[in-house]
Protein backbone atom coordinates (compact mmCIF):
# COMPACT_ATOMS: atom_id res chain seq x y z
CA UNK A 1 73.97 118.66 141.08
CA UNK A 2 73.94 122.16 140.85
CA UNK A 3 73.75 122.50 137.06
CA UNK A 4 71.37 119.78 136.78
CA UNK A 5 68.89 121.68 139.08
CA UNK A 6 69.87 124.60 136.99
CA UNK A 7 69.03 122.91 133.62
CA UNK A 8 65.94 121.30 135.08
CA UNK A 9 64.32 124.64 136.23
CA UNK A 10 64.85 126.52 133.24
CA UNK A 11 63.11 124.07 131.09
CA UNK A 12 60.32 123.50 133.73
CA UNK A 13 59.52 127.09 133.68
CA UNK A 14 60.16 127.48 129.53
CA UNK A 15 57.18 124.66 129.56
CA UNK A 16 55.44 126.26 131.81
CA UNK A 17 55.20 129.85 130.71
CA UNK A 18 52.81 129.37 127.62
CA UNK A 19 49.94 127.33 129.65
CA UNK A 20 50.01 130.03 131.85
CA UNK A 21 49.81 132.96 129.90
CA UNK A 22 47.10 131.10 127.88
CA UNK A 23 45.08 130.12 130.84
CA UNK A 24 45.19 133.99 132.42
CA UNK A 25 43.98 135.35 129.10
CA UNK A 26 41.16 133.06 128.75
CA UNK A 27 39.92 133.72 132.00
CA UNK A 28 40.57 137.69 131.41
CA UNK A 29 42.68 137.68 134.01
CA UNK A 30 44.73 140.66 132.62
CA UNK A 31 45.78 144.34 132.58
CA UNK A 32 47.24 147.18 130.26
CA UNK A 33 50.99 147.38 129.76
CA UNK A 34 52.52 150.89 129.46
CA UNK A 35 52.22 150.95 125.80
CA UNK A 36 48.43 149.79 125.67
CA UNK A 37 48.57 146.33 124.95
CA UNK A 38 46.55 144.08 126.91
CA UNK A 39 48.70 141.39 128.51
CA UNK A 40 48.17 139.04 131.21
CA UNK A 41 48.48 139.80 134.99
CA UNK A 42 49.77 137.58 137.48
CA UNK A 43 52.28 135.79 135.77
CA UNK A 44 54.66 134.98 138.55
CA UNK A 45 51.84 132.10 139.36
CA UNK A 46 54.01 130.37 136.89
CA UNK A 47 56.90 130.13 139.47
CA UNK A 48 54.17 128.27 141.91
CA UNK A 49 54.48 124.70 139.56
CA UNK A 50 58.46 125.02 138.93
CA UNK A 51 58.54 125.31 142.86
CA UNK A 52 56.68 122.88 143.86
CA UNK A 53 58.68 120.55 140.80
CA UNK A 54 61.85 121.29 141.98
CA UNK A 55 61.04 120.54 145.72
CA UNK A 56 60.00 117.09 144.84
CA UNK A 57 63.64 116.48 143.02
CA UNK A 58 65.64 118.17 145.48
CA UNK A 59 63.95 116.56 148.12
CA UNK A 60 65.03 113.09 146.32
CA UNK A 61 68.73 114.57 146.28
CA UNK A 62 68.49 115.61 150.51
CA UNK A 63 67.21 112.07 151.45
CA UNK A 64 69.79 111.54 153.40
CA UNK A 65 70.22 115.01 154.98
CA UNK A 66 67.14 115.74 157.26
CA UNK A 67 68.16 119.26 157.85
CA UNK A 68 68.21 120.21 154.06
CA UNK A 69 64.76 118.51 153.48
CA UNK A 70 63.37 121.00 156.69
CA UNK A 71 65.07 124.26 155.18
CA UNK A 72 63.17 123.15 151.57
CA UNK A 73 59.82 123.15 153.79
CA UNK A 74 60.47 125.99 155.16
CA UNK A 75 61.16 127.84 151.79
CA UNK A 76 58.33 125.93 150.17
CA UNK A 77 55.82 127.50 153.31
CA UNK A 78 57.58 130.83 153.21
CA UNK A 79 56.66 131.01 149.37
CA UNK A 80 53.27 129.87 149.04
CA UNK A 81 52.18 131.89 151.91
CA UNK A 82 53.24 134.84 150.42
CA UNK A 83 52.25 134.22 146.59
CA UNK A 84 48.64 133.29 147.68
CA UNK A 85 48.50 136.57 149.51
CA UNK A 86 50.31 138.58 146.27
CA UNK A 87 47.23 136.74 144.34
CA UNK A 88 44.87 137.67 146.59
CA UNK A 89 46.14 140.98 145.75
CA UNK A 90 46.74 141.10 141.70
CA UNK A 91 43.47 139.77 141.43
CA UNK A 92 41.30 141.21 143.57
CA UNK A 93 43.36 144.69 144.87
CA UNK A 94 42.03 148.43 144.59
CA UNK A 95 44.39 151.01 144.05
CA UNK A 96 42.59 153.62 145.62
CA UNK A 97 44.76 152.67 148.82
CA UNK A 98 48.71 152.54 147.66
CA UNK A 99 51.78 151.86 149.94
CA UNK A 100 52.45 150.15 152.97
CA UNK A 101 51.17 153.08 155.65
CA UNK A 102 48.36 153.64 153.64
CA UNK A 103 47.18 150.01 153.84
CA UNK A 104 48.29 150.21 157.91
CA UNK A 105 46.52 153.25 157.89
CA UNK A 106 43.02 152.00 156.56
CA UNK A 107 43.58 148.52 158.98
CA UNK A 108 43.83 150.71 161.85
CA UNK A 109 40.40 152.12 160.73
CA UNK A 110 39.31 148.92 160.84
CA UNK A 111 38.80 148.22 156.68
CA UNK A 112 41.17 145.28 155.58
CA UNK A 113 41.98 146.03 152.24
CA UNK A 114 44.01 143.29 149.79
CA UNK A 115 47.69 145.25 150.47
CA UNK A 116 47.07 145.02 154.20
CA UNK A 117 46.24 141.33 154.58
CA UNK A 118 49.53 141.06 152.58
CA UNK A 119 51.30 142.93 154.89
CA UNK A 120 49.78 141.09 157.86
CA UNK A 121 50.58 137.39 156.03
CA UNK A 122 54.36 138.94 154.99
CA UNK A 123 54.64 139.72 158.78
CA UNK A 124 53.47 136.75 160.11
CA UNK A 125 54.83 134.15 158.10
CA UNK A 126 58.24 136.31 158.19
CA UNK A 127 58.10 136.43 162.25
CA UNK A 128 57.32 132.36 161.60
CA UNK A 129 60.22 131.44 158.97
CA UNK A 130 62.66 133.64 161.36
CA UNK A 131 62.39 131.87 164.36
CA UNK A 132 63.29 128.60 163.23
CA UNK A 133 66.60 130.23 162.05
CA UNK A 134 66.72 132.01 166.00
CA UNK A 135 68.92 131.48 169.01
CA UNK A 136 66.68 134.36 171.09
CA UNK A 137 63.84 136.83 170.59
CA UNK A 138 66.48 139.58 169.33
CA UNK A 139 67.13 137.20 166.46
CA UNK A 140 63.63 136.46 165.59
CA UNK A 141 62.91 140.17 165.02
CA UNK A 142 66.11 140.78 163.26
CA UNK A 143 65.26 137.66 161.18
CA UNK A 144 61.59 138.33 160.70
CA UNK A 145 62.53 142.46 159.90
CA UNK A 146 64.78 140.80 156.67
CA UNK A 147 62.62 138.46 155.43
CA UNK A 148 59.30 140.95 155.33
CA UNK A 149 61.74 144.23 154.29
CA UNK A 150 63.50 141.81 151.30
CA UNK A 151 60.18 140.46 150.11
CA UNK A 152 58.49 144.45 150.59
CA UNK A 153 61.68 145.30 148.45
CA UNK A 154 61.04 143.36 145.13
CA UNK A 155 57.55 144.43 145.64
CA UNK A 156 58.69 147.92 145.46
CA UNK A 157 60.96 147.13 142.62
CA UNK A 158 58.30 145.60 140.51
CA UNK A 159 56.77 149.21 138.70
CA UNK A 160 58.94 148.87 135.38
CA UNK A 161 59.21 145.67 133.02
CA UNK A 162 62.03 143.46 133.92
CA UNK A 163 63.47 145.93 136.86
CA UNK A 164 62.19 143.37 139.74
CA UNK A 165 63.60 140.62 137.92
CA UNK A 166 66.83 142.06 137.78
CA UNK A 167 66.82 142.97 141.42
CA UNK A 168 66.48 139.27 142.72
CA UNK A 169 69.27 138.28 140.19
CA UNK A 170 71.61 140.97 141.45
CA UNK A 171 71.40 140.05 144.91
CA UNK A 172 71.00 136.65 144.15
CA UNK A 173 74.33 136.65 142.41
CA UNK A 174 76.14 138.62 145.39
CA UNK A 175 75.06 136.04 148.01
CA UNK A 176 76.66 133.23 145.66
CA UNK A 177 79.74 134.89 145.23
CA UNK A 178 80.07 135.67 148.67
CA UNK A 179 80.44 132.12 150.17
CA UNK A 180 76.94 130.66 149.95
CA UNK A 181 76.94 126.62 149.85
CA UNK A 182 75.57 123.77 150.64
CA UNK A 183 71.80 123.04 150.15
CA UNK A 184 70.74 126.51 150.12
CA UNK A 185 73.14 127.42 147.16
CA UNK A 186 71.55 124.55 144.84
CA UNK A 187 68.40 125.98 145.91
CA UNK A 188 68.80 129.56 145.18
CA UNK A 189 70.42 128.55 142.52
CA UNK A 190 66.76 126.90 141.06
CA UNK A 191 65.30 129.89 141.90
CA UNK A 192 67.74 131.96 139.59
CA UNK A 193 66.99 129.63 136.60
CA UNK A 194 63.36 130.40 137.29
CA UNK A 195 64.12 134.12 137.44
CA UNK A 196 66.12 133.86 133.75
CA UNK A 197 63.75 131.92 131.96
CA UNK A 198 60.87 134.63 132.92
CA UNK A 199 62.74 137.48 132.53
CA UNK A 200 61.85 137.74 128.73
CA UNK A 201 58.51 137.91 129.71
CA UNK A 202 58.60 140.23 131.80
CA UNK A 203 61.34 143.09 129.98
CA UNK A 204 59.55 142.95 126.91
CA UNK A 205 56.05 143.68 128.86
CA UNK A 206 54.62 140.70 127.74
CA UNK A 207 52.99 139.54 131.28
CA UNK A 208 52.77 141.33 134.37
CA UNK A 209 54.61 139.22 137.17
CA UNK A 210 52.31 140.58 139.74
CA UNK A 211 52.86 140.63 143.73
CA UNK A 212 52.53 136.39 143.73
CA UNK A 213 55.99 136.90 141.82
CA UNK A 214 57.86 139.45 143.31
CA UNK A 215 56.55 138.72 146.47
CA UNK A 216 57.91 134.69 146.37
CA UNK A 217 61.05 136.29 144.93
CA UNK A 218 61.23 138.42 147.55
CA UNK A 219 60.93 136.09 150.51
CA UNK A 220 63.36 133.57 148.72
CA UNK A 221 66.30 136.65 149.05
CA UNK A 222 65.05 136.85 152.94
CA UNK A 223 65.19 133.14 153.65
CA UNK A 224 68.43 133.09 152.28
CA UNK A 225 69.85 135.72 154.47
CA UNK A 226 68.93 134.47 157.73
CA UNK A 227 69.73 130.80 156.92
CA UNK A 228 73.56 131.65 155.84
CA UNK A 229 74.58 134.52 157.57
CA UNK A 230 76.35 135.47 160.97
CA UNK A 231 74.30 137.97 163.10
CA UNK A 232 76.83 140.87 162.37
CA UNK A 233 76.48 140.64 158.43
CA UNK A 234 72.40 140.44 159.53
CA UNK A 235 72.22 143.15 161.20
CA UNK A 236 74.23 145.44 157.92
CA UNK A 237 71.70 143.17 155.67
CA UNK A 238 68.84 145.05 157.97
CA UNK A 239 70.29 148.27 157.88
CA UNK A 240 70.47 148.34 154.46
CA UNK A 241 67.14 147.69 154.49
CA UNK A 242 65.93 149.97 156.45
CA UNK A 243 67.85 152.71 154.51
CA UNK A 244 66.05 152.14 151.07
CA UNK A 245 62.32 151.71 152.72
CA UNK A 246 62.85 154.84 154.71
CA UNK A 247 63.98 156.58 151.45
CA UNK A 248 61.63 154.88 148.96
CA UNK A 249 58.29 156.35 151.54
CA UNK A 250 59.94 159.94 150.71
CA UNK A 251 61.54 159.28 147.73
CA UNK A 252 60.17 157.95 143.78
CA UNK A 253 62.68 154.99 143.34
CA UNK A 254 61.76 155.48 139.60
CA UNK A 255 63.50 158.98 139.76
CA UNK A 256 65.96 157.88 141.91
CA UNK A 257 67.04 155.77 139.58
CA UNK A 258 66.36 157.62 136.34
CA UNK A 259 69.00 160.15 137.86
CA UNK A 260 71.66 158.02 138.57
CA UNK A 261 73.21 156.69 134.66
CA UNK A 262 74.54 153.70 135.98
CA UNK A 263 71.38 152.79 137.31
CA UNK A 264 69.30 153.96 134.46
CA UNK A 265 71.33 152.33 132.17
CA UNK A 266 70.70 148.74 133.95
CA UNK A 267 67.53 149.37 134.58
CA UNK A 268 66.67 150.11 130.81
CA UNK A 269 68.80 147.33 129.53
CA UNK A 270 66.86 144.76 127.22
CA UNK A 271 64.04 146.75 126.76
């Protein structure tokens, strides 16, 4: 089932790509790339169909397994919630207010700006997803802290063609080779297909993927953790977490990563 899911995704989002792009440049719904061009923005709105696709065929193949059909809700809930917001964002965000504490920072002034209602949606609909997946309040937050930090993290990844892309396959393809199964696996694993079929897109700076891409992305690599994973590996998961935000708020992750070869390297490649 697995490789039919895989197969069926890919050519989903292949279809899909080309409507897209066409419909975003129509409606001038598009930025500058970093060599000038004029490509459109928002892209990952493309993952929204394939999604929504592959939940009616998976949901076929979990008839008989009630649980799997509720953990495909709850990634179908977790993702929209969080692409509309990233939408809200791509289309209709200022920049004159960048990163997270300067988007708390206005809120607590009392001026919602775009990147603070996403934060407030990621943290809600985080603390939400989590506590289905929680035995007591100290799980909820642990939960809730992965699934906002993971989705915050491909956000934070997404400032150089195809880097973001790359993240979510990385990690996607550590949490498969470290024991994940079952219903999650086949749906992770539609995800990925997504993630490959875009990713020419998005290396060669032909569409921006926006925050309604990384941010779905994002929450999918959160779900995933606190579905199929004991509390210990959680709680390294979290600190990990933690660990890159606190050094990406002092830190350029672009120079980070420009100074480490093996990094820059994989970060250039297919360029």
């Amino acid at each position: 089932m697995d490789i039919i899911i895989f197969i069926l995704s890919l050519l989903f989002t292949m279809i899909i790509i080309p409507p897209i792009r066409n419909m975003l440049l129509s409606s001038n719904i598009t930025g500058e790339n970093y060599k000038g061009h004029t490509i459109p923005v928002g892209m990952g709105i493309a993952f929204i169909p394939v999604v929504i696709i592959n939940a009616v065929i998976l949901n076929y193949f979990f008839r008989d397994n009630p649980d799997a059909q509720l953990s495909l809700l709850i990634f179908l809930v977790g993702i929209m919630t969080v692409a509309t917001a990233g939408l809200i964002d791509d289309l209709a965000g200022s920049r004159e207010t960048l990163g997270f504490k300067g988007h708390i920072r206005s809120l607590l002034k009392g001026k919602l700006t775009t990147g603070g209602l996403k934060a407030v949606v990621g943290g809600f609909i985080s603390l939400l997803v989590g506590s289905f997946f929680s035995y007591n309040i100290i799980e909820i937050l642990v939960n809730a802290l992965i699934i906002a930090l993971f989705t915050n993290l491909i956000n934070l990844l997404d400032l150089r063609p195809g880097r973001a892309i790359k993240g979510f396959l990385l990690v996607s393809v550590l949490f498969i080779f470290t024991g994940l199964s079952g219903e999650v696996k086949t749906m992770l694993i539609s995800f990925i297909a997504y993630a490959i079929a875009y990713l020419p897109q998005d290396i060669k700076a032909k569409s921006m993927m926006g925050d309604v891409g990384s941010n779905a992305l994002g929450i999918i690599l959160g779900i995933v953790t606190v579905v199929s994973y004991a509390i210990v590996i959680k709680y390294i998961i979290l600190g990990l977490l933690i660990l890159i935000h606190i050094i990406t708020e002092k830190y350029s992750l672009t120079k980070i990563i420009e100074k480490n070869p093996v990094l820059d390297y994989f970060d250039k490649l297919g360029r």
